[in-house]
Protein backbone atom coordinates (compact mmCIF):
# COMPACT_ATOMS: atom_id res chain seq x y z
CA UNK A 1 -134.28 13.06 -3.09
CA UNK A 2 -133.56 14.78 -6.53
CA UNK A 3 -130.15 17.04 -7.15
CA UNK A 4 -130.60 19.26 -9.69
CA UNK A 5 -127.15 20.74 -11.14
CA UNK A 6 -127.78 23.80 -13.47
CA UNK A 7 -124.33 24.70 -15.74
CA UNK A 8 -124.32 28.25 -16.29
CA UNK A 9 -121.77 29.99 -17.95
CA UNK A 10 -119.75 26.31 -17.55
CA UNK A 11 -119.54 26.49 -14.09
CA UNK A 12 -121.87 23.82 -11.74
CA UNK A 13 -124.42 24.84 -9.19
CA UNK A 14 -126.13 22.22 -7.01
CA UNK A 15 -129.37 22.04 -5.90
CA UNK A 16 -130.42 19.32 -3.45
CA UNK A 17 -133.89 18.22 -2.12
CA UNK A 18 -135.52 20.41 -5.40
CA UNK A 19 -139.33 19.93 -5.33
CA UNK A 20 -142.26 20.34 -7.91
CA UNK A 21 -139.82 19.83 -10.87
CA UNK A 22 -140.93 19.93 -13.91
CA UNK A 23 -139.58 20.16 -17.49
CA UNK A 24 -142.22 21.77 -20.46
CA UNK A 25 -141.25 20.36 -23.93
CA UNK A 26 -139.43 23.48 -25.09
CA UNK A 27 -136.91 21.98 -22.11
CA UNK A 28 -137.53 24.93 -19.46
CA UNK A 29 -136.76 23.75 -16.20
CA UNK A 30 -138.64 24.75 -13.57
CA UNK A 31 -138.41 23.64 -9.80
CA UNK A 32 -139.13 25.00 -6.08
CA UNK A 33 -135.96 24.80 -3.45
CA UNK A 34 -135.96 26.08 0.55
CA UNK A 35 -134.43 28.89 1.34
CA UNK A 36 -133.52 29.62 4.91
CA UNK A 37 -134.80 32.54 6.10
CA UNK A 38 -132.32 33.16 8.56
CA UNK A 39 -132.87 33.10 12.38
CA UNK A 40 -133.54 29.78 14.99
CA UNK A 41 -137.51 30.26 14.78
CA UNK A 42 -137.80 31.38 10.85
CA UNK A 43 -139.38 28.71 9.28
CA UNK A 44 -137.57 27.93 5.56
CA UNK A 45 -139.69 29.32 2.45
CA UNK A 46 -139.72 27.61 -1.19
CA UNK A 47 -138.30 29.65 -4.00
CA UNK A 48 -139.12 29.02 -7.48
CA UNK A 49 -136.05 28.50 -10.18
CA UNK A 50 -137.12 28.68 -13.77
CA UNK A 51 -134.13 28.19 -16.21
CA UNK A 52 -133.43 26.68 -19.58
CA UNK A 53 -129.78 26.63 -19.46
CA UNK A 54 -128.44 22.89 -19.44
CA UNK A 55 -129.12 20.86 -17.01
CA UNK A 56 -129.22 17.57 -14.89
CA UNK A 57 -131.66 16.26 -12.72
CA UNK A 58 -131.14 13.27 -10.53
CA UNK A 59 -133.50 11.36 -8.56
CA UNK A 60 -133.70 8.46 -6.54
CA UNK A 61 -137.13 7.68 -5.85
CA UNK A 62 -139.84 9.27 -7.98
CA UNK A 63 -140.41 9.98 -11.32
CA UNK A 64 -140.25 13.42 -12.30
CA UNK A 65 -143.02 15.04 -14.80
């Protein structure tokens, strides 16, 4: 699982179960989430999140790229 927590403006926003993460040299963060679409029969969608405001990823099994 990775938690990514994004600190903009000072105040923390939590991501969990953040896919496809990756971080470019010029430390731009970019990962995918799932977003419910609403509804029983809606299956979730992944949204991308590109950012370089400060961050921290977490992650306990994989390495991230």
């Amino acid at each position: 699982m990775v938690k990514i927590t994004l600190y903009h403006q000072g105040q923390p926003h939590e991501y969990v179960n953040a896919h496809d993460v990756t971080i470019s040299p010029a430390g731009v963060l970019t990962f995918y989430r799932e977003v419910s679409q609403g509804g029983s029969f809606k299956k979730p969608r992944s949204c991308k999140v590109q950012t370089s405001v400060p961050f921290v990823v977490e992650d306990d099994d994989a390495a991230i790229s």
